[in-house]
Structures are given as C-alpha cells and as structure tokens.
C-alpha atoms as a PDB file:
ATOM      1  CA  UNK A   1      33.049  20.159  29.945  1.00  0.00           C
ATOM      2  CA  UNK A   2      32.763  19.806  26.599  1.00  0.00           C
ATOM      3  CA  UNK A   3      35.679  22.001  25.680  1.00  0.00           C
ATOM      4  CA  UNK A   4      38.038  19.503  27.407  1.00  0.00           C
ATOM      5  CA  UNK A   5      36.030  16.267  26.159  1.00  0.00           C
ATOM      6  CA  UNK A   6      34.803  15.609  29.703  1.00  0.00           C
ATOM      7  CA  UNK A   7      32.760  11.850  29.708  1.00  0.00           C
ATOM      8  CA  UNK A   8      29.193  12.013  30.454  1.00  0.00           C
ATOM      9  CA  UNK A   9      28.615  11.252  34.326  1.00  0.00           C
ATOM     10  CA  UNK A  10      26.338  12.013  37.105  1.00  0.00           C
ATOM     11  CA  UNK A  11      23.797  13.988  36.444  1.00  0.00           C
ATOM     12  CA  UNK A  12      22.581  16.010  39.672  1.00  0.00           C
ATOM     13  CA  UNK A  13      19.318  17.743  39.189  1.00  0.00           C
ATOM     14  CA  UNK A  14      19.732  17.655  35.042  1.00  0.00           C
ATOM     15  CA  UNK A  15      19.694  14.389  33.614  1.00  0.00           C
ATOM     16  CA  UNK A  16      20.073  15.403  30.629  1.00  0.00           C
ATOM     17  CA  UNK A  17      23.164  17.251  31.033  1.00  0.00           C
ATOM     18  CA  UNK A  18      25.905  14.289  32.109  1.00  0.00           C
ATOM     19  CA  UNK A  19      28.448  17.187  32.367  1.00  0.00           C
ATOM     20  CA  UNK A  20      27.214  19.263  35.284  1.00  0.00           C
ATOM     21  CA  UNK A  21      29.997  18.483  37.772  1.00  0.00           C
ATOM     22  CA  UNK A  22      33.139  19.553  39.321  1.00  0.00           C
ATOM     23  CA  UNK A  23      35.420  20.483  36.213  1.00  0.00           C
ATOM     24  CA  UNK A  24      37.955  17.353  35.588  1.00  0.00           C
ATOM     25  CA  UNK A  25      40.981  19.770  35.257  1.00  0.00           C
ATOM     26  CA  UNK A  26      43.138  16.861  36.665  1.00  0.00           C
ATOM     27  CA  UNK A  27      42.476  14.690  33.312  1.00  0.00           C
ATOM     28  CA  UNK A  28      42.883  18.260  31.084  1.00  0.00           C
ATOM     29  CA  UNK A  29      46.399  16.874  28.904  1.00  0.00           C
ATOM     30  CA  UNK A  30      47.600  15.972  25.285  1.00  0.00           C
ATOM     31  CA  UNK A  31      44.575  16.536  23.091  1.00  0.00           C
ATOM     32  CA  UNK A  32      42.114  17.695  25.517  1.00  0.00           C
ATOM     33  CA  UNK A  33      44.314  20.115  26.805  1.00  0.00           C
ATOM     34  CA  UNK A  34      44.894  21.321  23.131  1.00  0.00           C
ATOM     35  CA  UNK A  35      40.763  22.187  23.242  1.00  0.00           C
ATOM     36  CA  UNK A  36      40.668  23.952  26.502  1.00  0.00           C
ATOM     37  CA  UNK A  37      43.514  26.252  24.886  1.00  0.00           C
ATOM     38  CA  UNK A  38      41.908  26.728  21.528  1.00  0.00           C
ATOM     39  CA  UNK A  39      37.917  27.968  23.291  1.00  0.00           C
ATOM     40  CA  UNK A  40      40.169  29.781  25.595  1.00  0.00           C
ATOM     41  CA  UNK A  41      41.587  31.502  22.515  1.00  0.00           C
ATOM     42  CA  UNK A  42      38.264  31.858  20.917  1.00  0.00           C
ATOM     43  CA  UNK A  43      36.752  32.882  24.489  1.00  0.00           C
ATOM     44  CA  UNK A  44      39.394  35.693  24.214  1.00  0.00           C
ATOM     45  CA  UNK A  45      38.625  36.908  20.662  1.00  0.00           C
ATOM     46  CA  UNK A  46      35.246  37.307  22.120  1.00  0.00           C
ATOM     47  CA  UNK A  47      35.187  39.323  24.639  1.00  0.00           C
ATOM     48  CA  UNK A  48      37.709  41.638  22.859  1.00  0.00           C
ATOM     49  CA  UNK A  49      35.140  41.472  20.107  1.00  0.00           C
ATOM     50  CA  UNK A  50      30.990  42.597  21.400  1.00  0.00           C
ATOM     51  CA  UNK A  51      30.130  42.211  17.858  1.00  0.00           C
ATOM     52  CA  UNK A  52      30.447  39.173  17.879  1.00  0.00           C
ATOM     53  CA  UNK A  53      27.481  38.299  20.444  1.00  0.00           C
ATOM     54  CA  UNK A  54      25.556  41.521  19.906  1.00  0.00           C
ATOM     55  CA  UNK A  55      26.649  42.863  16.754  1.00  0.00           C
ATOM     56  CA  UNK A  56      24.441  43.034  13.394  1.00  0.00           C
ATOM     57  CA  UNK A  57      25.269  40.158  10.588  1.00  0.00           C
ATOM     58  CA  UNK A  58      25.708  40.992   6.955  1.00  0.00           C
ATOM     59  CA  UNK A  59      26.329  37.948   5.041  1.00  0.00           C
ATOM     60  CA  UNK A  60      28.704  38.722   2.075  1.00  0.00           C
ATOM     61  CA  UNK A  61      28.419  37.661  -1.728  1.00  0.00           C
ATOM     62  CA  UNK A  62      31.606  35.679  -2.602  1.00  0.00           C
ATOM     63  CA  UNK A  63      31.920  33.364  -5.606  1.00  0.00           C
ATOM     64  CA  UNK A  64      33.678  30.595  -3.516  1.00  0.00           C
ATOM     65  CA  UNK A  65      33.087  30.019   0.293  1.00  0.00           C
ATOM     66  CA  UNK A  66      31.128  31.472   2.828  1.00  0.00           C
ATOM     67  CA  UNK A  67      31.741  35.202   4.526  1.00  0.00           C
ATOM     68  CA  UNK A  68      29.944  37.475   6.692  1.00  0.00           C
ATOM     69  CA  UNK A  69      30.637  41.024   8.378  1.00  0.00           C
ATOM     70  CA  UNK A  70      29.783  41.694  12.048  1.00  0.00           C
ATOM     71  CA  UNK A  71      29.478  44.961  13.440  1.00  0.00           C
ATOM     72  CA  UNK A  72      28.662  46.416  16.823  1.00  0.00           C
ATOM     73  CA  UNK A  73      29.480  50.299  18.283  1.00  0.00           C
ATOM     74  CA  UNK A  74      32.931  50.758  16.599  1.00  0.00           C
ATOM     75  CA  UNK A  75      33.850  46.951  16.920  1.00  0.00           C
ATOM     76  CA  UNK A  76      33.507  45.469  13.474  1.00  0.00           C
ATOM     77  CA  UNK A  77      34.478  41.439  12.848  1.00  0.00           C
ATOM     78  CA  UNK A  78      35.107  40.206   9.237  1.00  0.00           C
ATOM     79  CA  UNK A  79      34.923  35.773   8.954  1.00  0.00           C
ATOM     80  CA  UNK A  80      35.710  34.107   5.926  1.00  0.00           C
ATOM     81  CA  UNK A  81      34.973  30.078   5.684  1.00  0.00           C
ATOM     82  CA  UNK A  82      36.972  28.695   2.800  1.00  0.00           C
ATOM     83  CA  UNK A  83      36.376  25.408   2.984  1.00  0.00           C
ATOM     84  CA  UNK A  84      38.221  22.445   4.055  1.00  0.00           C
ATOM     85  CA  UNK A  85      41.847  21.052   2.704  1.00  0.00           C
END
C-alpha cells in the first residue's frame, strides 16, 4: 500500500501494519497513480536485473556523488547518485 499512498486503517492480526487490507485500487489516480507506475517500473528493472537482490556490491571511488557496481551470474548493474537539483 505504500506504493499508492494507501491511509493507515484496520489492522487485522498486525497492528502495527495499518496497511494489511484489500488493495484500494479504486482510489489509485493523479499522484498516487504516478507511484504505482514508477515501483512498477522499478519492480520491472528488478526482476530483469538478479543482481540487484542477489548480486555482490562494489562501492566505487568517485570525487563527486555516490556509485556502486552490482554483479550477479552475467547480470551486472552500474547506479550512480548525483545528488539533488
């Protein structure tokens, strides 16, 4: 639920998780619908990518921002963080 900014509810059996419920597809539109569609994206580049769950991390040396190298079988996943603008 918390890909589509789903309120905290009912509970069930877990009160501490407020978001254990029927999905609230029916209120999924304008900016929460923009969320579901971006960690779909992500959920995509995923599982087209193992090394990104099971790979092995090598965290680069760069003089400005933040980069590391994932790599798994012959799946390998470069991420650079730049910063913010």
């Amino acid at each position: 639920g918390d890909e589509s900014s789903r309120p905290f509810g009912p509970t069930g059996s877990d009160p501490l998780q407020g978001t254990r419920s029927d999905m609230n597809w029916q209120d999924v539109s304008g900016k929460s619908a923009a969320s579901v569609a971006h960690w779909q994206k992500i959920s995509q580049f995923r599982a087209r990518h193992p090394a990104i769950g099971a790979g092995k991390q090598t965290t680069l040396s760069l003089k400005q921002g933040y980069g590391f190298v994932r790599e798994h079988g012959d799946d390998k996943v470069l991420v650079i963080w730049a910063g913010q603008q």
